[in-house]
C-alpha atoms as a PDB file:
ATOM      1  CA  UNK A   1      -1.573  23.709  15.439  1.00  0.00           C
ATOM      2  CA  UNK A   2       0.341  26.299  14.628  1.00  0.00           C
ATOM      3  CA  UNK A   3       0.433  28.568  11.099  1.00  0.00           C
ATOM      4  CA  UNK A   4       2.468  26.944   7.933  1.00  0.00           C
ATOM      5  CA  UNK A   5       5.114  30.413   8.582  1.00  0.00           C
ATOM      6  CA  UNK A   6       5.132  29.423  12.406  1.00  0.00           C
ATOM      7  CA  UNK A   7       5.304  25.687  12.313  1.00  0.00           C
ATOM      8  CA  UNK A   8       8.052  23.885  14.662  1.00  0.00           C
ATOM      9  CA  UNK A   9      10.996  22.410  12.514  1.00  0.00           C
ATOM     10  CA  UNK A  10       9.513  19.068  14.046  1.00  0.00           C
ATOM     11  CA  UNK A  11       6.124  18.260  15.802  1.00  0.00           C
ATOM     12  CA  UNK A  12       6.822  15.596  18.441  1.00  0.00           C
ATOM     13  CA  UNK A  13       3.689  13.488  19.856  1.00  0.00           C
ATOM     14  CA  UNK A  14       5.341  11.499  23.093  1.00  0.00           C
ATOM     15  CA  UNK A  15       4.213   8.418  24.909  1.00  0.00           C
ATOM     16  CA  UNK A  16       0.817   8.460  23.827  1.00  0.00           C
ATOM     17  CA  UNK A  17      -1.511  10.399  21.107  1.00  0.00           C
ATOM     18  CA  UNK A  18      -3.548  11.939  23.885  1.00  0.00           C
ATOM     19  CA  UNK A  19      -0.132  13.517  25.133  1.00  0.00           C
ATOM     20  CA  UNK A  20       0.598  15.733  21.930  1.00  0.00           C
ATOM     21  CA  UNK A  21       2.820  18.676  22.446  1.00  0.00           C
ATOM     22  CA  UNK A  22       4.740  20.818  19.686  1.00  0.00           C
ATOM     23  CA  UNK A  23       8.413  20.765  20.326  1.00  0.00           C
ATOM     24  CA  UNK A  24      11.070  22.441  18.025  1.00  0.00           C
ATOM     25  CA  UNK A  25      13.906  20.028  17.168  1.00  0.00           C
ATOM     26  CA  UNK A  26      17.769  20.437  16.294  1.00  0.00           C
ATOM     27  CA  UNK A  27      17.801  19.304  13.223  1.00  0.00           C
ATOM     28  CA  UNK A  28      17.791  22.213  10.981  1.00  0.00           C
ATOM     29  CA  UNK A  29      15.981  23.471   7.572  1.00  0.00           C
ATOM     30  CA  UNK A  30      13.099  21.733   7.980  1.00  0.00           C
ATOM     31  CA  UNK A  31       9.854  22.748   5.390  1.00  0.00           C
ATOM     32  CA  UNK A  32       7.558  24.716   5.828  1.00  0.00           C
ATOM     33  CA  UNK A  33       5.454  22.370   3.843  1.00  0.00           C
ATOM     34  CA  UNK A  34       5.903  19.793   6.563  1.00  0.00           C
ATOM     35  CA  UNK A  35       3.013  17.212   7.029  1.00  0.00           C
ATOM     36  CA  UNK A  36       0.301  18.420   9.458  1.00  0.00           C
ATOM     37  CA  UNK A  37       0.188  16.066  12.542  1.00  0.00           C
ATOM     38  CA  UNK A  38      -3.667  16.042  12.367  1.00  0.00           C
ATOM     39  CA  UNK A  39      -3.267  14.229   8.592  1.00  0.00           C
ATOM     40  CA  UNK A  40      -0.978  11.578   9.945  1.00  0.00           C
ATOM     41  CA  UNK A  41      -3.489  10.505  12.412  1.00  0.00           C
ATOM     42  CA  UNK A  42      -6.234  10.168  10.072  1.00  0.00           C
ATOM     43  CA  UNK A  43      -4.050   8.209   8.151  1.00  0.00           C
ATOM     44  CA  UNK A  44      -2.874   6.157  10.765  1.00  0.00           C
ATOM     45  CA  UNK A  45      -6.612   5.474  11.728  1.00  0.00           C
ATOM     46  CA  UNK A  46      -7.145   3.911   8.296  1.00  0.00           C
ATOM     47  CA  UNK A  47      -4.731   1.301   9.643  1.00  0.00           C
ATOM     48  CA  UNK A  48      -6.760  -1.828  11.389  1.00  0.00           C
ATOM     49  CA  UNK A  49      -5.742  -4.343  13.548  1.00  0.00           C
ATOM     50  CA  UNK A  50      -6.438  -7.210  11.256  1.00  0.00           C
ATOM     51  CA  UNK A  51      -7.682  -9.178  13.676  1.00  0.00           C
ATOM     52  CA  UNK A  52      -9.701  -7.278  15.431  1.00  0.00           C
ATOM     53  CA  UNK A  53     -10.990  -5.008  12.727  1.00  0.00           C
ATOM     54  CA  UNK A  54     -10.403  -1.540  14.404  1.00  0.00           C
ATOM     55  CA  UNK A  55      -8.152   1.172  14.452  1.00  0.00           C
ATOM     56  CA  UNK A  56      -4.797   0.827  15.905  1.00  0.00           C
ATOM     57  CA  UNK A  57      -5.450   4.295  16.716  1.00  0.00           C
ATOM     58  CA  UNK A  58      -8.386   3.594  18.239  1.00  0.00           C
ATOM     59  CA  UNK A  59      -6.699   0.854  20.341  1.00  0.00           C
ATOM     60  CA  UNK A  60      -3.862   3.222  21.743  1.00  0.00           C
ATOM     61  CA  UNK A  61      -1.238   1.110  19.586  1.00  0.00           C
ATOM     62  CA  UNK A  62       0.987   4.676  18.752  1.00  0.00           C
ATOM     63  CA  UNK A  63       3.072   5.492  21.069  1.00  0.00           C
ATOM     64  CA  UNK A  64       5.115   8.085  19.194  1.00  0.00           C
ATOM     65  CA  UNK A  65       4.659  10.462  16.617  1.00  0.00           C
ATOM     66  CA  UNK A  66       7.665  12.730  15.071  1.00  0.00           C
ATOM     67  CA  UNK A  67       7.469  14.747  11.928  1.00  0.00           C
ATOM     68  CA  UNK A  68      10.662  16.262  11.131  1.00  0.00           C
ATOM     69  CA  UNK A  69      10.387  17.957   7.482  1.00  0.00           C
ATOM     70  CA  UNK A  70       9.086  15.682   5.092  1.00  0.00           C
ATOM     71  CA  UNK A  71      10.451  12.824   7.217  1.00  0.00           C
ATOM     72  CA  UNK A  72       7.726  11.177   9.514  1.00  0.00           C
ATOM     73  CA  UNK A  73       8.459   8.492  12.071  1.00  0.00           C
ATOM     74  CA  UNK A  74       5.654   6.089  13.931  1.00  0.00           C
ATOM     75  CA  UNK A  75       6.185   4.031  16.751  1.00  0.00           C
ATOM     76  CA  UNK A  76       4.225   1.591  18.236  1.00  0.00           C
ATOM     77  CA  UNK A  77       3.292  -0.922  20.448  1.00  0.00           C
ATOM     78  CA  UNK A  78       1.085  -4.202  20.376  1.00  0.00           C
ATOM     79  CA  UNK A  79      -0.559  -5.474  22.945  1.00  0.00           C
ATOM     80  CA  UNK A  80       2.166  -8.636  23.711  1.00  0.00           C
ATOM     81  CA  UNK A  81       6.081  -9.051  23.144  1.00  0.00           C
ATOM     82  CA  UNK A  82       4.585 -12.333  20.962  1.00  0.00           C
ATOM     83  CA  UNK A  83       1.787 -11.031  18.943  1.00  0.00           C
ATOM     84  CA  UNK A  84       1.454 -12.474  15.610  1.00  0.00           C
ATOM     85  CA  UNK A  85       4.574 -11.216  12.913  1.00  0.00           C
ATOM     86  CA  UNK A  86       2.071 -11.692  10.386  1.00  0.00           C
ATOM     87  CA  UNK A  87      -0.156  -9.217  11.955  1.00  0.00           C
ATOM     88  CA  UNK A  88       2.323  -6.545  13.045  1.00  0.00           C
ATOM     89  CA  UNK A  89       3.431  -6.938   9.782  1.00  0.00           C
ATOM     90  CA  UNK A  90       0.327  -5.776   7.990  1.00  0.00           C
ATOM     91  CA  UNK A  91      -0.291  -3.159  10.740  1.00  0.00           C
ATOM     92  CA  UNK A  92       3.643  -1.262  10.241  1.00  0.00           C
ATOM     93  CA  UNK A  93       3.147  -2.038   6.358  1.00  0.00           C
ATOM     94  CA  UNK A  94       0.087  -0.197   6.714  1.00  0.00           C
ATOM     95  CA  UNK A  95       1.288   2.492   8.497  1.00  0.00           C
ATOM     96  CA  UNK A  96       4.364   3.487   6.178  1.00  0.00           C
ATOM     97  CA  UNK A  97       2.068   2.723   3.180  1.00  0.00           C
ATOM     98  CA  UNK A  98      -0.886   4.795   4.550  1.00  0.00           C
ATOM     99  CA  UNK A  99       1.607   7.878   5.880  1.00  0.00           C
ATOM    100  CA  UNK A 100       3.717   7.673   3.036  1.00  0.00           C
ATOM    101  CA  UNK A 101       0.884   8.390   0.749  1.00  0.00           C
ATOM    102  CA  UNK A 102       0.994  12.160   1.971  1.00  0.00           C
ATOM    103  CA  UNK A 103       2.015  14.374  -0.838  1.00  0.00           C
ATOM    104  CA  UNK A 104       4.149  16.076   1.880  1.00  0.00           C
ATOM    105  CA  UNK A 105       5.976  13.115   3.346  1.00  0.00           C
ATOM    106  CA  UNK A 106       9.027  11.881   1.741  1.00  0.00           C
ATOM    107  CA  UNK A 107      10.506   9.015   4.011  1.00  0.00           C
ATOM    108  CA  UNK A 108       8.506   7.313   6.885  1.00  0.00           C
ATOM    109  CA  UNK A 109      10.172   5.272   9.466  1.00  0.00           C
ATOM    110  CA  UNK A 110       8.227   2.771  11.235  1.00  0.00           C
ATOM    111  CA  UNK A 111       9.241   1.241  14.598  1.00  0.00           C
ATOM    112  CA  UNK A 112       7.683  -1.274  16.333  1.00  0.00           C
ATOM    113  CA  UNK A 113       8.454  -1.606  19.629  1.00  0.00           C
ATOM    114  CA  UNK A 114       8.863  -4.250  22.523  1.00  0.00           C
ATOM    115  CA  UNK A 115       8.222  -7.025  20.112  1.00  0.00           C
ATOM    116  CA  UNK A 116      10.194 -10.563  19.913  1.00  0.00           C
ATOM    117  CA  UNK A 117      10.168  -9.824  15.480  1.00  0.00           C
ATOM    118  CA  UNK A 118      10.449  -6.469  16.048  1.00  0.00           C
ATOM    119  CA  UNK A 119      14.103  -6.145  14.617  1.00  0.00           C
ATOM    120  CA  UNK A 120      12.794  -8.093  11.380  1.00  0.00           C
ATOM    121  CA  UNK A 121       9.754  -6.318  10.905  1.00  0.00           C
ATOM    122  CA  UNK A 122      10.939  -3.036  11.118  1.00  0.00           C
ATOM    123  CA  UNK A 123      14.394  -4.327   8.927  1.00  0.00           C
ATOM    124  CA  UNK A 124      11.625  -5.706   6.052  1.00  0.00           C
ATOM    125  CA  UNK A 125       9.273  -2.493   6.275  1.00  0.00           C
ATOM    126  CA  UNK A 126      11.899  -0.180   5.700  1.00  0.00           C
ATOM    127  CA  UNK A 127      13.442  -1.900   2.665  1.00  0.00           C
ATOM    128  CA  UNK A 128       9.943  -2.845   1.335  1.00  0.00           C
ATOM    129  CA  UNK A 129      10.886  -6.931   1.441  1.00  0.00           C
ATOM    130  CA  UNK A 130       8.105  -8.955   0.821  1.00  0.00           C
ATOM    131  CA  UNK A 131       6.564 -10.758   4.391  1.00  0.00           C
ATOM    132  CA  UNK A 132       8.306 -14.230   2.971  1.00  0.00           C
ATOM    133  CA  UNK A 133      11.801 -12.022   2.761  1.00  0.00           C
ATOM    134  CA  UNK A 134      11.810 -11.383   6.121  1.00  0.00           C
ATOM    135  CA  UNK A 135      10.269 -14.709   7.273  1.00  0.00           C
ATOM    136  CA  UNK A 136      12.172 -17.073   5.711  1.00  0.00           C
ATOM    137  CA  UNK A 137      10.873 -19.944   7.430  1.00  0.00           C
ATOM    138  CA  UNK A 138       7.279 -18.887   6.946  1.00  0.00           C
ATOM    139  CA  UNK A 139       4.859 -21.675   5.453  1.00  0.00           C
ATOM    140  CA  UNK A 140       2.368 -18.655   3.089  1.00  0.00           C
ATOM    141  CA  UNK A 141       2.486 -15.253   1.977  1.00  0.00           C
ATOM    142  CA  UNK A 142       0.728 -12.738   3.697  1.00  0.00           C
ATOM    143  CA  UNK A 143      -2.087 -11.986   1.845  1.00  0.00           C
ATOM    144  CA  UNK A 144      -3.650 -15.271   2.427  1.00  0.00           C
ATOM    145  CA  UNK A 145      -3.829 -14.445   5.902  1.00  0.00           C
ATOM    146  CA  UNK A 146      -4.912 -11.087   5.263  1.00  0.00           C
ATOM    147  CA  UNK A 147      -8.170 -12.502   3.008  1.00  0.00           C
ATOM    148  CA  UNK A 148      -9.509 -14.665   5.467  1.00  0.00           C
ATOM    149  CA  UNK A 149      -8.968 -11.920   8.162  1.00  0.00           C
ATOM    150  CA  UNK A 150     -11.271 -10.139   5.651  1.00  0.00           C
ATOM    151  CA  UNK A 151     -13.697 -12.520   5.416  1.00  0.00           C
ATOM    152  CA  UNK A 152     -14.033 -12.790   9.092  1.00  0.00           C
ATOM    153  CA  UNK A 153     -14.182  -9.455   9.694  1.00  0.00           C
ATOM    154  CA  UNK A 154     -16.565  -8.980   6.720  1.00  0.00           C
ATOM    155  CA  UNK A 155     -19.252 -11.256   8.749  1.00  0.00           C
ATOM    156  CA  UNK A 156     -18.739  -9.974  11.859  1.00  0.00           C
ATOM    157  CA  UNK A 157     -20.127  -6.394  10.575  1.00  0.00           C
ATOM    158  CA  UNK A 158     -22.464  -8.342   8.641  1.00  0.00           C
ATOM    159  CA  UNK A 159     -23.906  -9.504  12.038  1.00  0.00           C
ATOM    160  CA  UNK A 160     -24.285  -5.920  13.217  1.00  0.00           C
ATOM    161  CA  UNK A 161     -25.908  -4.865   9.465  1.00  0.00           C
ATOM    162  CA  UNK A 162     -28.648  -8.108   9.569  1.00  0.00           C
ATOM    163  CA  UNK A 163     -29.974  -7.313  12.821  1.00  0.00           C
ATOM    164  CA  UNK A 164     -30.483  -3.553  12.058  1.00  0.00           C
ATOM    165  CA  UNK A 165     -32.289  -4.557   9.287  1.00  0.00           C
ATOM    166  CA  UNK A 166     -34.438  -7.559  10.862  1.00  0.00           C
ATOM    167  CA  UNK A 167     -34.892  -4.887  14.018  1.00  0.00           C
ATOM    168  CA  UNK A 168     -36.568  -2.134  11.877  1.00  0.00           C
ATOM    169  CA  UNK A 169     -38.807  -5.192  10.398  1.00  0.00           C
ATOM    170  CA  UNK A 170     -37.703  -6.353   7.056  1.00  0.00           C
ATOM    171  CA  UNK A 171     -38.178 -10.044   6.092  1.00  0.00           C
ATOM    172  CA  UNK A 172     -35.428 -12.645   5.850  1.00  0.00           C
ATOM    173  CA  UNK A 173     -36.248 -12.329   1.751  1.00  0.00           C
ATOM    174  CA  UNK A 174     -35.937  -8.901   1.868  1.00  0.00           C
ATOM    175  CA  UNK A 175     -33.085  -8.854   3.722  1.00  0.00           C
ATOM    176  CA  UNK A 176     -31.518 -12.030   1.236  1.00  0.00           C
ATOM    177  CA  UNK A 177     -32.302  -9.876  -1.870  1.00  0.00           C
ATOM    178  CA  UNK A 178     -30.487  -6.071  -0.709  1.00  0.00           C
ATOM    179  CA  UNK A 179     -28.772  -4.858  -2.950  1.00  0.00           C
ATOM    180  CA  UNK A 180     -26.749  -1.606  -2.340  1.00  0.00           C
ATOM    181  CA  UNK A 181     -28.605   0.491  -4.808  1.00  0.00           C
ATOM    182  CA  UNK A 182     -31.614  -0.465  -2.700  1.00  0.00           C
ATOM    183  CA  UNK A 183     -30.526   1.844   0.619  1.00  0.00           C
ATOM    184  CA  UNK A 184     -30.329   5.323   0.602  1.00  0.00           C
ATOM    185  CA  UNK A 185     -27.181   5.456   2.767  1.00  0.00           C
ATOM    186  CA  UNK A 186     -27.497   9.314   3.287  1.00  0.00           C
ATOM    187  CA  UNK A 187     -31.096   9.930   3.917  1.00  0.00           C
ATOM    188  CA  UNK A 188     -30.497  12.268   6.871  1.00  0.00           C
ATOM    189  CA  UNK A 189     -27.734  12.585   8.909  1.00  0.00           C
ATOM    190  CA  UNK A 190     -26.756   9.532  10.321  1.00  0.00           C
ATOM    191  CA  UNK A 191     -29.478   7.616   9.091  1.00  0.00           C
ATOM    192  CA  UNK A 192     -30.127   5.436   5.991  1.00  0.00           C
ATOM    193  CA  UNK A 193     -33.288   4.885   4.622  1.00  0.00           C
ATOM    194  CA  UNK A 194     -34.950   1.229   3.016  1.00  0.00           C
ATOM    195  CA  UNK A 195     -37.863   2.188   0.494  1.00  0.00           C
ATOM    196  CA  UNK A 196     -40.279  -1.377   0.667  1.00  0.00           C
ATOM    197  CA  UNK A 197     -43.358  -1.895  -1.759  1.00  0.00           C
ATOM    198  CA  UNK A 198     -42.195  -0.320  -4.712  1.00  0.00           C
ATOM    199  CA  UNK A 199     -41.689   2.958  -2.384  1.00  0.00           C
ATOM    200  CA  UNK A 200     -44.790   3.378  -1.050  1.00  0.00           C
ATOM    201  CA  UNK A 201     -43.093   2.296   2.466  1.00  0.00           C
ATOM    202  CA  UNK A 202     -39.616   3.540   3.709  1.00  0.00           C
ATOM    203  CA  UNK A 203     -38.029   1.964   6.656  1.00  0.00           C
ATOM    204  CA  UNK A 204     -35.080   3.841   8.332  1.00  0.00           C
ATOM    205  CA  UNK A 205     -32.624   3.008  10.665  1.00  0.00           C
ATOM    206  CA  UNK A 206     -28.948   3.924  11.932  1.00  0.00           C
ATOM    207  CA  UNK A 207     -26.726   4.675   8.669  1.00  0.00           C
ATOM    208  CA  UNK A 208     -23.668   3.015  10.490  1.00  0.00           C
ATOM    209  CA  UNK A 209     -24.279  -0.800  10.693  1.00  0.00           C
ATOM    210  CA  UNK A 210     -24.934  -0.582   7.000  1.00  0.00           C
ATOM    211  CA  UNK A 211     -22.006   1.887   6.037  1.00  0.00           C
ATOM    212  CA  UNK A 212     -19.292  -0.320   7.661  1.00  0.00           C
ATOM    213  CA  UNK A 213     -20.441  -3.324   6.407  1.00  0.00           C
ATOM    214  CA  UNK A 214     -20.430  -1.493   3.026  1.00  0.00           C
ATOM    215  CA  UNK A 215     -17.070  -0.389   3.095  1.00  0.00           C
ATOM    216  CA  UNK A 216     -15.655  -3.681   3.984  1.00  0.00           C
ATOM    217  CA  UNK A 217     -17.945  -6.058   1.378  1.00  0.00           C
ATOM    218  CA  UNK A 218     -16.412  -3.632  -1.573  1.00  0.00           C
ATOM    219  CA  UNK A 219     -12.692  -3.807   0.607  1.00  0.00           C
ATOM    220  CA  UNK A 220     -13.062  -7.794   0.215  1.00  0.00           C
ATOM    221  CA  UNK A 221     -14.394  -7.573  -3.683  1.00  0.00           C
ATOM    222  CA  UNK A 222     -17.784  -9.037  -2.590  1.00  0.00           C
ATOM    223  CA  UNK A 223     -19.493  -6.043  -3.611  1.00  0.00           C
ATOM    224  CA  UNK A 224     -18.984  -3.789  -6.674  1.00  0.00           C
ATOM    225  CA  UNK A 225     -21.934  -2.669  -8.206  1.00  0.00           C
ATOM    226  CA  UNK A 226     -25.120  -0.961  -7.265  1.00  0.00           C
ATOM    227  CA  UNK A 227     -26.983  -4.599  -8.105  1.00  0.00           C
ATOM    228  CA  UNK A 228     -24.782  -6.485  -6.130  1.00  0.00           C
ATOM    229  CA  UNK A 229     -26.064  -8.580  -3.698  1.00  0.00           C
ATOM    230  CA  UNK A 230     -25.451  -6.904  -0.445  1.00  0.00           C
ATOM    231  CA  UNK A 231     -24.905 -10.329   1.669  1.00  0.00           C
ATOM    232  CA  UNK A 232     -23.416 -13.842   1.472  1.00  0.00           C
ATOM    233  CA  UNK A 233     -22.630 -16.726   3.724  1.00  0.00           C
ATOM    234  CA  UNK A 234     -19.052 -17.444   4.711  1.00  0.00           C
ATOM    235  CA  UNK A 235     -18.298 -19.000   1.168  1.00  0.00           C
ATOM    236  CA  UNK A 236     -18.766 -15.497  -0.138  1.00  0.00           C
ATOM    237  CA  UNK A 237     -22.202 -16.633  -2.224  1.00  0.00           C
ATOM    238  CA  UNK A 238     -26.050 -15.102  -1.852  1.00  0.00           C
ATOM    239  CA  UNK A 239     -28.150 -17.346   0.288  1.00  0.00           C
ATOM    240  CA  UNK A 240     -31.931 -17.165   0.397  1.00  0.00           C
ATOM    241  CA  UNK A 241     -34.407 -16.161   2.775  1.00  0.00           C
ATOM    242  CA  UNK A 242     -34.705 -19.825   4.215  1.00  0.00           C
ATOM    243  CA  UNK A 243     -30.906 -19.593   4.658  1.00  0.00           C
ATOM    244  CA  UNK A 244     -30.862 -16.068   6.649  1.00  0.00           C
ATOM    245  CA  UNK A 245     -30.776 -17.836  10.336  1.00  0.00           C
ATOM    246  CA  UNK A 246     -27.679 -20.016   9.093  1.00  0.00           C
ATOM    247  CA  UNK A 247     -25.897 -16.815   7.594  1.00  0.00           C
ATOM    248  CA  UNK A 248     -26.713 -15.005  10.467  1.00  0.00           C
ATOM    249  CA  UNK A 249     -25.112 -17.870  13.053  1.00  0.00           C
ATOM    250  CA  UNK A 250     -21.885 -17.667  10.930  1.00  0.00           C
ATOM    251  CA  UNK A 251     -22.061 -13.917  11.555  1.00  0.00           C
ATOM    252  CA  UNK A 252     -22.640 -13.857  15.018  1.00  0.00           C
ATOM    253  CA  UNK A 253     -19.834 -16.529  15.508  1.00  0.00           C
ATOM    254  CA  UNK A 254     -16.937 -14.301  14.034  1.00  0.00           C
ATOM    255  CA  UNK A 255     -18.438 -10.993  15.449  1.00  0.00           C
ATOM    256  CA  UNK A 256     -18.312 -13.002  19.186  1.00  0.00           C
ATOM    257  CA  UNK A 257     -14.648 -13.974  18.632  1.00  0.00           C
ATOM    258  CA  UNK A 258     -13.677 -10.586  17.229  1.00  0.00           C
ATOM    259  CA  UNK A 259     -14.980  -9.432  20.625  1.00  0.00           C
ATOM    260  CA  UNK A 260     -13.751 -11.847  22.937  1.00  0.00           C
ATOM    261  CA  UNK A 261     -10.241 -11.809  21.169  1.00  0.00           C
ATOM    262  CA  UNK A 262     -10.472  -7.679  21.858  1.00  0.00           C
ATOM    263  CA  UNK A 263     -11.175  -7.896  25.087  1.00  0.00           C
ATOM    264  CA  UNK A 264      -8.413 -10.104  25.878  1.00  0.00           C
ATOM    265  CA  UNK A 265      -5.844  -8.089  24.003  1.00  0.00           C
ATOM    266  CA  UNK A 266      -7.558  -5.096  25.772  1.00  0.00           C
ATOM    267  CA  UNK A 267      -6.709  -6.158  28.965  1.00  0.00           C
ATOM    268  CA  UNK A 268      -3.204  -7.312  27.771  1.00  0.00           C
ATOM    269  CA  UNK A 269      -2.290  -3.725  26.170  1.00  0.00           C
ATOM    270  CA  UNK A 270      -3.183  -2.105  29.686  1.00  0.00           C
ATOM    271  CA  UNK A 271      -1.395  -4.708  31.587  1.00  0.00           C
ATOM    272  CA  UNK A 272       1.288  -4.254  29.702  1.00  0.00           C
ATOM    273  CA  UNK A 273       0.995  -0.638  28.337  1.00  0.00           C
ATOM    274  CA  UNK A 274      -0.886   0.634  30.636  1.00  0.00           C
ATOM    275  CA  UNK A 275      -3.264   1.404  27.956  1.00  0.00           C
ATOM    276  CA  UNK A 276      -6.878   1.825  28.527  1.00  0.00           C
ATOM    277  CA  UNK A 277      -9.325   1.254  25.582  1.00  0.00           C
ATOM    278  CA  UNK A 278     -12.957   2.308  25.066  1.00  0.00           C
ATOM    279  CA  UNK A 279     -15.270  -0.225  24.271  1.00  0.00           C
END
């Protein structure tokens, strides 16, 4: 990347964010205080496919990256001409929202690309409507669809957090009673640690099951405090230890059909795209 006194009037990231190349454009006076590429992508990774609860980064879903001054425009792709509206929706609002937070950017122009609500998406993202202002017709607002997305995806990590804790042998009750001020999340480097026995045992295991799980319980309001309970069922309420192989069915369901749903929009984006995506 080059120096702020050297940097291109506009960095240009074609086809694909693998392919990034600098390019100077025509248009002139462009800032030297110019967003760094590098900082839209980690902003752009904080954007999820809702429903499959990963990166659209991640996925290969941006196609195009230009940043042109303070101006910054994203385009992108989905996997189908006929994926959801509501969940393009909440991926381009999330990418002008996420972008646009960049004390450097001043206007972001989102574009979504090969898609049948393409023209209204992009129309409603760039004048900020509301979902139900673009959709006239539709029957709820978007954030109804974007809580139980939540929630699904909230169990599906939960899955992935209960079996690293049943694996390094915890009990169903100990596991039922976790609370978040219970783990050391940062014990060493990549790990997290469980203290057992009033401390005179400490269990440790990967730091990441627990982490993500973390970050999306607080994302969906389950979890706020350090003496929170760490997990619930699908109703969002504790269970107890004689309800842990219940709660963890209900897990394992949504984590399955988060999977299987990725795998067939995997194979749908390179089909398509011809996008391939890492496991």
């Amino acid at each position: 990347m080059s120096a702020p006194n050297d940097r291109p009037r506009a960095t240009e990231v074609s086809e694909r964010p693998t392919e990034r190349r600098d390019s100077t454009s025509d248009r002139p006076d462009s800032s030297e205080d110019a967003p760094d590429l590098e900082a839209v992508y980690d902003r752009l990774g904080r954007v999820d496919d809702p429903e499959l609860d990963r990166s659209v980064v991640e996925l290969g879903y941006i196609e195009q990256v230009v940043v042109d001054g303070d101006r910054v425009e994203v385009g992108f792709v989905l996997p189908t001409a006929w994926c959801s509206p509501a969940f393009a929706w909440m991926m381009a609002t999330g990418i002008r929202d996420e972008v646009g937070s960049l004390p450097e950017v001043g206007t972001v122009r989102v574009d979504l690309r090969d898609h049948m609500h393409g023209e209204e998406i992009n129309r409603g993202v760039e004048e900020e409507l509301a979902f139900e202002e673009a959709f006239e017709d539709a029957d709820s607002g978007i954030e109804a669809v974007r809580e139980k997305l939540d929630e699904k995806a909230r169990l599906a990590r939960q899955f992935h957090a209960l079996d690293a804790l049943r694996d390094v042998g915890l009990s169903h009750a100990q596991i039922a009673d976790l609370r978040p001020g219970d783990v050391d999340f940062e014990f060493e480097e990549d790990r997290a640690a469980v203290p057992l026995r009033d401390g005179t045992v400490t269990v440790t295991l990967s730091a990441e099951p627990l982490t993500d799980y973390l970050e999306k319980a607080r994302a969906t309001g389950l979890v706020s405090g350090e003496n929170d309970r760490l997990f619930a069922d699908r109703e969002g309420d504790p269970f107890e230890a004689d309800e842990f192989e219940d709660v963890r069915r209900q897990s394992r369901v949504a984590a399955a059909n988060i999977t299987g749903q990725g795998a067939i929009c995997s194979a749908l984006h390179e089909a398509r795209n011809g996008v391939v995506v890492d496991d």
